[in-house]
N, C-alpha and C. Protein backbone atom coordinates (compact mmCIF):
# COMPACT_ATOMS: atom_id res chain seq x y z
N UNK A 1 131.19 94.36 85.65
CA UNK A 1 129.95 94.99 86.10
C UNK A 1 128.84 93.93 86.10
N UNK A 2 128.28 93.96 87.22
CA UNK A 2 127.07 92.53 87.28
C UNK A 2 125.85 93.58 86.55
N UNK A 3 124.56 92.41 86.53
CA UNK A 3 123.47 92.78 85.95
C UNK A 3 123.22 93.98 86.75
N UNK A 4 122.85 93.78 87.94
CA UNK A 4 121.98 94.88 88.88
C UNK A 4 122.76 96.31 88.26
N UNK A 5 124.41 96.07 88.38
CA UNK A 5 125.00 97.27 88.45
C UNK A 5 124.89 97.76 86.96
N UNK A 6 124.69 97.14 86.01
CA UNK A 6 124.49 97.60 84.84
C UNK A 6 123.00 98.39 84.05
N UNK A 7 122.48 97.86 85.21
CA UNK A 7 120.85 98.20 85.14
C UNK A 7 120.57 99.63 85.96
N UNK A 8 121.24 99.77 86.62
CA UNK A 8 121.22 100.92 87.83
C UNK A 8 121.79 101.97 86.86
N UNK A 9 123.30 102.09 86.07
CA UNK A 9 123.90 102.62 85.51
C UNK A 9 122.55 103.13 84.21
N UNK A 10 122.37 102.34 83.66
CA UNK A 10 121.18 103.04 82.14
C UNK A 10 120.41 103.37 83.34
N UNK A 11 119.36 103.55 84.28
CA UNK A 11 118.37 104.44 84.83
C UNK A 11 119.21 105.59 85.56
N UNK A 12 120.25 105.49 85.87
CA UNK A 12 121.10 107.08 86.18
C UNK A 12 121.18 107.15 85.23
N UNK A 13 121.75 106.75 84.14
CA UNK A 13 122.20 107.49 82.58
C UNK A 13 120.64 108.69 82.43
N UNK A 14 119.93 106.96 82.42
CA UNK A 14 118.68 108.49 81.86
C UNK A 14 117.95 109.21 82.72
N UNK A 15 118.15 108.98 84.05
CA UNK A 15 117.86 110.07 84.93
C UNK A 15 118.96 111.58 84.55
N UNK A 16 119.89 111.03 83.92
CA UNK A 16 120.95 112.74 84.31
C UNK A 16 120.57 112.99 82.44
N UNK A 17 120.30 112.24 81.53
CA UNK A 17 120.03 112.92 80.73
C UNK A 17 118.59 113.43 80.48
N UNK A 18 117.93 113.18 81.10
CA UNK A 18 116.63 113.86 81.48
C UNK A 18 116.52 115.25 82.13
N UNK A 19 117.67 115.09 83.06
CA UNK A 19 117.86 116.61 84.19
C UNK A 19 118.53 117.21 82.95
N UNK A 20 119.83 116.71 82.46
CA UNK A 20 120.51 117.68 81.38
C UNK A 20 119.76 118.65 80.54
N UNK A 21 118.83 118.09 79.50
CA UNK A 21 117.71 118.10 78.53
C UNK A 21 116.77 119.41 78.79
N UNK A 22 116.22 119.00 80.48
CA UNK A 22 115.48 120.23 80.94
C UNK A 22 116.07 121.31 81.09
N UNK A 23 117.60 121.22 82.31
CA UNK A 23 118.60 122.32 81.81
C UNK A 23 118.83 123.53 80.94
N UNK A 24 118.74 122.33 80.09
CA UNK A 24 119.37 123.54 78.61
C UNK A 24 117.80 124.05 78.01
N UNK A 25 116.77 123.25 78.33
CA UNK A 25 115.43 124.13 78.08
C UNK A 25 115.11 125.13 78.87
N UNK A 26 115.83 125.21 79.93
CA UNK A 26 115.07 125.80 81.26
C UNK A 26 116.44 126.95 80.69
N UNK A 27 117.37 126.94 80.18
CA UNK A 27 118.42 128.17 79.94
C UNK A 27 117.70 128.99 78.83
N UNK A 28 117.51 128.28 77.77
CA UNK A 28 116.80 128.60 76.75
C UNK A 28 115.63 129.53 76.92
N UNK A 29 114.93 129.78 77.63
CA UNK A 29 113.51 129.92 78.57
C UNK A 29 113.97 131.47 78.97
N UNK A 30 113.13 132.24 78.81
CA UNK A 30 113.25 133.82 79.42
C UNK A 30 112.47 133.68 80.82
N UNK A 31 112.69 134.34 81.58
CA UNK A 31 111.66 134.43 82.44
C UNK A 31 110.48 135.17 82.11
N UNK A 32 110.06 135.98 81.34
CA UNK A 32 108.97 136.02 80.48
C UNK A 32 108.02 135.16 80.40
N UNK A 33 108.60 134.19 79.32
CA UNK A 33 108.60 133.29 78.48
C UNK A 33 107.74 132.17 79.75
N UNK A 34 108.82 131.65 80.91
CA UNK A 34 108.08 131.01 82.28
C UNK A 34 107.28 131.51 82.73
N UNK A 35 106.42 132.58 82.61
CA UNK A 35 104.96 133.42 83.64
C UNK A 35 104.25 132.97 82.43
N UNK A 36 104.51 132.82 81.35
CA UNK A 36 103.25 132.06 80.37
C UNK A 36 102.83 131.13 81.20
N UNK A 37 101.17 130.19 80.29
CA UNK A 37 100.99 128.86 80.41
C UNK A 37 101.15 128.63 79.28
N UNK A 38 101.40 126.95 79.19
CA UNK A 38 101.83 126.45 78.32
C UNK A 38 100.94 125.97 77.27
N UNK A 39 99.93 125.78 77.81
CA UNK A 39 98.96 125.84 76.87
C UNK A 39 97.79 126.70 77.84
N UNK A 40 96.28 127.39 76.94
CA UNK A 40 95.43 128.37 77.48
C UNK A 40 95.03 126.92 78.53
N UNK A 41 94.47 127.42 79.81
CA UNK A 41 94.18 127.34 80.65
C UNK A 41 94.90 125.93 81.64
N UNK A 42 96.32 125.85 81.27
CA UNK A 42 97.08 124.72 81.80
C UNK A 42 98.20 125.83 82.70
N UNK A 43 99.48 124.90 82.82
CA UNK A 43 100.11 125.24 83.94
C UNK A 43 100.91 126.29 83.63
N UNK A 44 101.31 127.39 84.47
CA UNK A 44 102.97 128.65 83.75
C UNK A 44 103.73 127.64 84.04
N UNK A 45 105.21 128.26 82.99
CA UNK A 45 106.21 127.26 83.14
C UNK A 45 106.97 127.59 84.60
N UNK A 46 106.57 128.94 85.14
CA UNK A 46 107.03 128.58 86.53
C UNK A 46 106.59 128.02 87.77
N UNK A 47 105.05 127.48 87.54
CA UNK A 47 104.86 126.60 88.50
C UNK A 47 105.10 125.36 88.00
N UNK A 48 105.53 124.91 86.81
CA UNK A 48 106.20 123.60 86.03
C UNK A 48 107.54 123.76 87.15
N UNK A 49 108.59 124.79 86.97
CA UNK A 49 109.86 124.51 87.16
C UNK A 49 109.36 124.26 88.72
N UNK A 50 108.96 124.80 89.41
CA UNK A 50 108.85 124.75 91.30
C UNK A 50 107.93 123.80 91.30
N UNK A 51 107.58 122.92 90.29
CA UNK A 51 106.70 121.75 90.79
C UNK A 51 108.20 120.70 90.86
N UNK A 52 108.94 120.73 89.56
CA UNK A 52 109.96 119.88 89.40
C UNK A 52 111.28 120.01 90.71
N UNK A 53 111.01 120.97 90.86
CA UNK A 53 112.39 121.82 92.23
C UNK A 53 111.92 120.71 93.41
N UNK A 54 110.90 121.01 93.68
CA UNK A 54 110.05 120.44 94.82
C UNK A 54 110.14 118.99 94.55
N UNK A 55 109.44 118.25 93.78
CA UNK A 55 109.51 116.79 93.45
C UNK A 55 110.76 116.15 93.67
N UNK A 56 111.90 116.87 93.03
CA UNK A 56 113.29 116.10 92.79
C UNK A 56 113.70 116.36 94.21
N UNK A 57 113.04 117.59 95.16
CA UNK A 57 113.85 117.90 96.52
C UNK A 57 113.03 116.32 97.61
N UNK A 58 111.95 116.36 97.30
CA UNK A 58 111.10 115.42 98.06
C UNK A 58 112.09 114.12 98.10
N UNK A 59 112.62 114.03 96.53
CA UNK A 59 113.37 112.87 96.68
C UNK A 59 114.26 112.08 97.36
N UNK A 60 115.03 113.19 98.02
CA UNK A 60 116.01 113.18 98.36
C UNK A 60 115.44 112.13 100.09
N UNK A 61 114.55 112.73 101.07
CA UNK A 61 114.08 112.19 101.63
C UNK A 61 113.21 110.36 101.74
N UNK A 62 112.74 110.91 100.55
CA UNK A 62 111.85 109.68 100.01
C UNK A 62 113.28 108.49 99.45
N UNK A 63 114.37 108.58 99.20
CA UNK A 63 115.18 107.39 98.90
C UNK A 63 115.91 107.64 100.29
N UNK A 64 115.34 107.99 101.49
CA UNK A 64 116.15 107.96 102.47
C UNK A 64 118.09 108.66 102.51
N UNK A 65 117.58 109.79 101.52
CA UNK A 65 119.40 110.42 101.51
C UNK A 65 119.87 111.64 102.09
N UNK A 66 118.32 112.15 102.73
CA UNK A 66 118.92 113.41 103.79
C UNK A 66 117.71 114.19 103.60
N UNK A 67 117.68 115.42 104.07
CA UNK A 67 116.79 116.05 104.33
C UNK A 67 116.64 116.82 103.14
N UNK A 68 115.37 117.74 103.08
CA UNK A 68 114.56 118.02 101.57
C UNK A 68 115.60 119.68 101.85
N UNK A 69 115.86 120.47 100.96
CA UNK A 69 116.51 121.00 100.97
C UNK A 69 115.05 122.99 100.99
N UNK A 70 114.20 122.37 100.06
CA UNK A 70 113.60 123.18 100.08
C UNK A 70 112.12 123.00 100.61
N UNK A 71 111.60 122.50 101.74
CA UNK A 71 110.29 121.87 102.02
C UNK A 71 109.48 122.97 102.02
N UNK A 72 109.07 123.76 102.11
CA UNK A 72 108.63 125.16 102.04
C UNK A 72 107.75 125.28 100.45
N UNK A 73 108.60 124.34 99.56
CA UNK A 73 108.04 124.51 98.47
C UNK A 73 106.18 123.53 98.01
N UNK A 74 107.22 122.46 98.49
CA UNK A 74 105.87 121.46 98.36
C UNK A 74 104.68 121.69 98.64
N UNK A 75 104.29 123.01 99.28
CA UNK A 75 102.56 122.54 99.71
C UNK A 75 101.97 123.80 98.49
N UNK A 76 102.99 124.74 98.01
CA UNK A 76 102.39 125.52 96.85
C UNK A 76 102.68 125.08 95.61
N UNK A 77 103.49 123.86 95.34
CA UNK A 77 104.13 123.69 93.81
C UNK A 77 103.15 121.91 93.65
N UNK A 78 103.38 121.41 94.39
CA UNK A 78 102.41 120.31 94.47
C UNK A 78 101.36 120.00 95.09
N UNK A 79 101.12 120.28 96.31
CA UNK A 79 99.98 120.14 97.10
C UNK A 79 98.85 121.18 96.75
N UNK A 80 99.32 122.57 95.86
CA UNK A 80 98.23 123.53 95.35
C UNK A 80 98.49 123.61 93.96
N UNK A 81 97.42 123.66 93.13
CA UNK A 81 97.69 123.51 91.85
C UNK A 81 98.35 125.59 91.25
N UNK A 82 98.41 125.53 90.77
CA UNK A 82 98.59 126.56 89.93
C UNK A 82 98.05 128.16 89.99
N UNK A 83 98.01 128.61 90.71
CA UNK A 83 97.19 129.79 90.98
C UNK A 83 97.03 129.92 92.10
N UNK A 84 96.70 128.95 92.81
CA UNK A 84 96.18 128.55 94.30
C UNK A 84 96.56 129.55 95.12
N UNK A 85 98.28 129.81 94.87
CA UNK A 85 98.57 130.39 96.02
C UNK A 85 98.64 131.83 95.40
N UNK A 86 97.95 132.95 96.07
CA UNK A 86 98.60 134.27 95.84
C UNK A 86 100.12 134.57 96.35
N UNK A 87 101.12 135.35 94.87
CA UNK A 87 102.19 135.64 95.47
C UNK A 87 103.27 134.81 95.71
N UNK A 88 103.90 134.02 95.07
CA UNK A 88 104.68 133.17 95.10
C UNK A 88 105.84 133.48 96.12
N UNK A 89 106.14 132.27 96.81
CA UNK A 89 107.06 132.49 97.44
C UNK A 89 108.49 132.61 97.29
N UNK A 90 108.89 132.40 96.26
CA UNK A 90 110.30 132.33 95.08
C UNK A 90 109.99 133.34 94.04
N UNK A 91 111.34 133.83 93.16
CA UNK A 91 111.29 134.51 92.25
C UNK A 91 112.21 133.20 91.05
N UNK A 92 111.95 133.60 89.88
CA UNK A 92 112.24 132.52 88.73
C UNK A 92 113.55 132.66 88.96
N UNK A 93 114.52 133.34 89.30
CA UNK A 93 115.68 133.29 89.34
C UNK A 93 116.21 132.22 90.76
N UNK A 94 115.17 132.77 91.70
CA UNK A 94 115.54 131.58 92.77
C UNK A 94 115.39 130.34 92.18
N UNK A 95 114.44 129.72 91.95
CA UNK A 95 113.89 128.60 91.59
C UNK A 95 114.83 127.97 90.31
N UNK A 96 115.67 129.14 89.44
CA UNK A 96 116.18 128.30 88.55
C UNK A 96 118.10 127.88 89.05
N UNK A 97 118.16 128.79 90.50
CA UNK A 97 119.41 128.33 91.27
C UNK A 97 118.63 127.11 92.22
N UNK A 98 117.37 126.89 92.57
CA UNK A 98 117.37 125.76 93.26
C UNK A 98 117.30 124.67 92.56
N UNK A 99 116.51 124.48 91.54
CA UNK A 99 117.29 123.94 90.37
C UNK A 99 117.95 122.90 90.00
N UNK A 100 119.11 124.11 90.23
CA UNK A 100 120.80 123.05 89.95
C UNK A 100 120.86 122.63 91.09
N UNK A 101 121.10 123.39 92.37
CA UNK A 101 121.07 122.66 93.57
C UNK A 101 120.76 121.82 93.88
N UNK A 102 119.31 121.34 93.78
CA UNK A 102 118.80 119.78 94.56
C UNK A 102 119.23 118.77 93.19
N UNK A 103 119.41 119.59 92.06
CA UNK A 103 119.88 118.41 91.11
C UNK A 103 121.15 117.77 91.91
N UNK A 104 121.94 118.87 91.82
CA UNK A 104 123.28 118.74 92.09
C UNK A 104 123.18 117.57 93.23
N UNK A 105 122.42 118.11 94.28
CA UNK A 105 122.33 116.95 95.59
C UNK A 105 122.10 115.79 95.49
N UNK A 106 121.08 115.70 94.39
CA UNK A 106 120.95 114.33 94.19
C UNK A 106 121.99 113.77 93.46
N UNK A 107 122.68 114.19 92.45
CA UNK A 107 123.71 113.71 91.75
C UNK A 107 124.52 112.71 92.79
N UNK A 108 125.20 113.79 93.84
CA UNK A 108 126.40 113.24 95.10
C UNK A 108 125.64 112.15 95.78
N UNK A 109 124.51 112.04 95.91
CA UNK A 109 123.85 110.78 96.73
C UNK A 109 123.89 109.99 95.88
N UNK A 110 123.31 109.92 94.48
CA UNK A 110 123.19 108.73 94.07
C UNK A 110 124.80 108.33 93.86
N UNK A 111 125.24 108.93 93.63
CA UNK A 111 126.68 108.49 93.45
C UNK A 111 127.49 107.22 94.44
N UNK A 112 126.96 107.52 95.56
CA UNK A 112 127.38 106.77 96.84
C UNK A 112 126.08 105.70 97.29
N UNK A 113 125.49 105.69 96.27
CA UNK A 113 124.20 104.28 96.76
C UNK A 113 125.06 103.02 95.39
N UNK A 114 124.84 101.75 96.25
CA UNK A 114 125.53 100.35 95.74
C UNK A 114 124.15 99.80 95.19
N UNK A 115 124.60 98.78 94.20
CA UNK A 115 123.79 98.49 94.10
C UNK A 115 122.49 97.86 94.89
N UNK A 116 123.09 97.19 96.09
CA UNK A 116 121.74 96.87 96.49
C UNK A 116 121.05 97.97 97.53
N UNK A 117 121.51 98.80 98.00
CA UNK A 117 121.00 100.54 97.97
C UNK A 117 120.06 101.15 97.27
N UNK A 118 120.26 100.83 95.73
CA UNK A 118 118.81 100.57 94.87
C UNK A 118 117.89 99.97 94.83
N UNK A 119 117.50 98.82 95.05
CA UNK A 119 117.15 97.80 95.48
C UNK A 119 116.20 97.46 96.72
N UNK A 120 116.88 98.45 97.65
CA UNK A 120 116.47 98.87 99.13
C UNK A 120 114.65 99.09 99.30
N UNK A 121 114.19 99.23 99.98
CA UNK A 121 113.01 100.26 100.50
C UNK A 121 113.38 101.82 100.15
N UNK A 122 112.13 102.41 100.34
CA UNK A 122 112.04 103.63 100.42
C UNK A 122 111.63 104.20 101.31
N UNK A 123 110.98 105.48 101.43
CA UNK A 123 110.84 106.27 103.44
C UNK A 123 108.99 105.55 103.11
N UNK A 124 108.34 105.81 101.91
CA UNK A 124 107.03 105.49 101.59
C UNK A 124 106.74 104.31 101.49
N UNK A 125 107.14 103.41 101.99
CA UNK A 125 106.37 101.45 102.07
C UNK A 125 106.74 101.35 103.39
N UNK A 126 105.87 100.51 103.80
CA UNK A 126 106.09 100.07 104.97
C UNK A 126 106.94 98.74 104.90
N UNK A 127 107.34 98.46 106.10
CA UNK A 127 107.90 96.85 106.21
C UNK A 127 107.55 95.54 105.45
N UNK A 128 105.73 95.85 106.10
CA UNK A 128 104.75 95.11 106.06
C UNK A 128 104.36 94.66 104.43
N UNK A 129 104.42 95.78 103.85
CA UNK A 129 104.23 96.14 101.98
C UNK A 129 105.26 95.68 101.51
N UNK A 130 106.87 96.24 101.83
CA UNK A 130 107.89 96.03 101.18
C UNK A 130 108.09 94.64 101.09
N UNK A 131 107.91 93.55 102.33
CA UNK A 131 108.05 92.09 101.94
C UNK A 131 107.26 91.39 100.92
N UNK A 132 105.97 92.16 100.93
CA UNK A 132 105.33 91.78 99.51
C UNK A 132 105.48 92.35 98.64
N UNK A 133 106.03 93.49 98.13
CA UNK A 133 105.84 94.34 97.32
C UNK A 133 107.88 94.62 97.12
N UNK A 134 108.79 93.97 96.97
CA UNK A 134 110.22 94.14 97.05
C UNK A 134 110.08 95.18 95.30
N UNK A 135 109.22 95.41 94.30
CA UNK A 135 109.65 96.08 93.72
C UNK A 135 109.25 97.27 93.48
N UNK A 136 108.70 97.62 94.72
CA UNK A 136 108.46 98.82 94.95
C UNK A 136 109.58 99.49 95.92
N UNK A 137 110.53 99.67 94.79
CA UNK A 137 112.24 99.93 95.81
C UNK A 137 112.85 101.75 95.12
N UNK A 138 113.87 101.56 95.62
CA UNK A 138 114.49 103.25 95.27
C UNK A 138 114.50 103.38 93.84
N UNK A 139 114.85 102.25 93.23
CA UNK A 139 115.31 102.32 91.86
C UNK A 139 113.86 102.51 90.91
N UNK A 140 112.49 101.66 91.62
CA UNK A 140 111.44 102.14 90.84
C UNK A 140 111.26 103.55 91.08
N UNK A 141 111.14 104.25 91.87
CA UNK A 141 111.03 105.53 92.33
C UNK A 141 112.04 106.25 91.18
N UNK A 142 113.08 106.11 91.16
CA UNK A 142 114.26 106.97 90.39
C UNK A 142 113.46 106.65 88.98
N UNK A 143 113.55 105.79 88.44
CA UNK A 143 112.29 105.44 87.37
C UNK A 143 110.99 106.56 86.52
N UNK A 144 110.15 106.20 87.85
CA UNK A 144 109.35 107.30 87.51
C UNK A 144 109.23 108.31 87.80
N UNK A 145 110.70 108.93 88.54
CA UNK A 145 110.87 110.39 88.54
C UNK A 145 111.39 110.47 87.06
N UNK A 146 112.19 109.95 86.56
CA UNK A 146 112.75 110.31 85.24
C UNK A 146 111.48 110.22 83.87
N UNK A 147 110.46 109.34 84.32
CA UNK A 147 109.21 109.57 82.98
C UNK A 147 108.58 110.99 83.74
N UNK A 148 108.65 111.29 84.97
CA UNK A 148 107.72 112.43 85.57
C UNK A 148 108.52 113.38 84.82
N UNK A 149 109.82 113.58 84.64
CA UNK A 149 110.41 115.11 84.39
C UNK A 149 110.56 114.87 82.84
N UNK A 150 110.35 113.98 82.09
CA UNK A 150 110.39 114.01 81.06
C UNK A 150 108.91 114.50 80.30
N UNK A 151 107.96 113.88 80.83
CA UNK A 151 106.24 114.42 80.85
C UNK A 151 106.64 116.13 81.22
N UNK A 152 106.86 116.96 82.10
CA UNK A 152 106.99 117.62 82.64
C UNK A 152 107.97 118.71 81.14
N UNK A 153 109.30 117.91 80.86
CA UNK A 153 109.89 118.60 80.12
C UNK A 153 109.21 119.12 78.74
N UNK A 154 108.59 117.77 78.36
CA UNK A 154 107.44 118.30 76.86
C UNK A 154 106.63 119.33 77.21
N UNK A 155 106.18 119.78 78.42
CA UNK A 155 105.10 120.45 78.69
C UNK A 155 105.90 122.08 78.47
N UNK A 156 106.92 122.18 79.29
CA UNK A 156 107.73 122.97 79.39
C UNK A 156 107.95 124.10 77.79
N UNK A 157 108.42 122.86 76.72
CA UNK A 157 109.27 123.12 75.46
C UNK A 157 107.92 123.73 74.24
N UNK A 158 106.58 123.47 75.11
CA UNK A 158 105.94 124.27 74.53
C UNK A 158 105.71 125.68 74.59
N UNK A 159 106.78 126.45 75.74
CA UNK A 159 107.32 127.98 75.49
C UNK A 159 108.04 128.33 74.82
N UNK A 160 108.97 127.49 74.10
CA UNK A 160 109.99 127.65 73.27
C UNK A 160 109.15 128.35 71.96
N UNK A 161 109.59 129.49 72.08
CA UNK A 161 109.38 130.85 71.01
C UNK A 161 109.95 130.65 69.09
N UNK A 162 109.11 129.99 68.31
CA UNK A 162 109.79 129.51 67.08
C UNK A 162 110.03 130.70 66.20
């Protein structure tokens, strides 16, 4: 195993133990429990989970691996904060099967990217940027999706009912 490929391997490691982690919080979790906020006047944990649905689906596009599975979501889970929208367009049960889904999707893609696939551009730099900017590549992106859902997961585990 060369460097690159060994380096790629620990940021999937802790990309899937990051998704795992939330998982078993997000099982743990009543749907109740998700129409809270997590703290008084911060986010419910179900616009947490459809912010994370949305983000990890964006991804899929943004490392150039196919189309977003749920785009519909993004302009109420990220582009509007929390309330914004009357009436959600998902129920917690959808959102906790989309979920696994775009996890799942991403799993099978990254699976089939080489190392220098990581390495690559993304759909967000231009040409022009990327020759100056080579480390602004897929693998930084996979990066700080995994500190984003981990920020995201602490926020979450403050529904957890003691």
């Amino acid at each position: 195993m060369t460097h690159d490929q060994l380096f790629i391997k620990m940021a999937i490691d802790s990309w899937n133990g990051q998704v795992t982690a939330t998982s078993k919080l997000l099982d743990q979790l009543s749907d109740e429990q998700l129409q809270e906020q997590v703290a008084p006047g911060k986010n419910r944990g179900i616009y947490l989970l459809g912010h994370l649905v949305s983000v990890h689906d964006k991804m899929l596009s943004l490392l150039l691996l196919g189309e977003e599975l749920y785009p519909e979501l993004y302009p109420v889970f990220v582009q509007s904060p929390d309330g914004a929208v009357a009436g959600l367009p998902v129920t917690i049960a959808q959102l906790r099967q989309q979920w696994t889904q775009v996890n799942a999707k991403l799993a099978e893609q990254f699976a089939q990217l080489s190392a220098e696939d990581w390495f690559g551009r993304h759909a967000n730099i231009s040409a022009e940027d990327w020759a100056k900017e080579p480390h602004r590549n897929r693998l930084n992106v996979l990066l700080s999706r995994t500190n984003h859902l981990s920020n995201h997961r602490g926020q979450l585990a403050l529904l957890v009912k003691k």
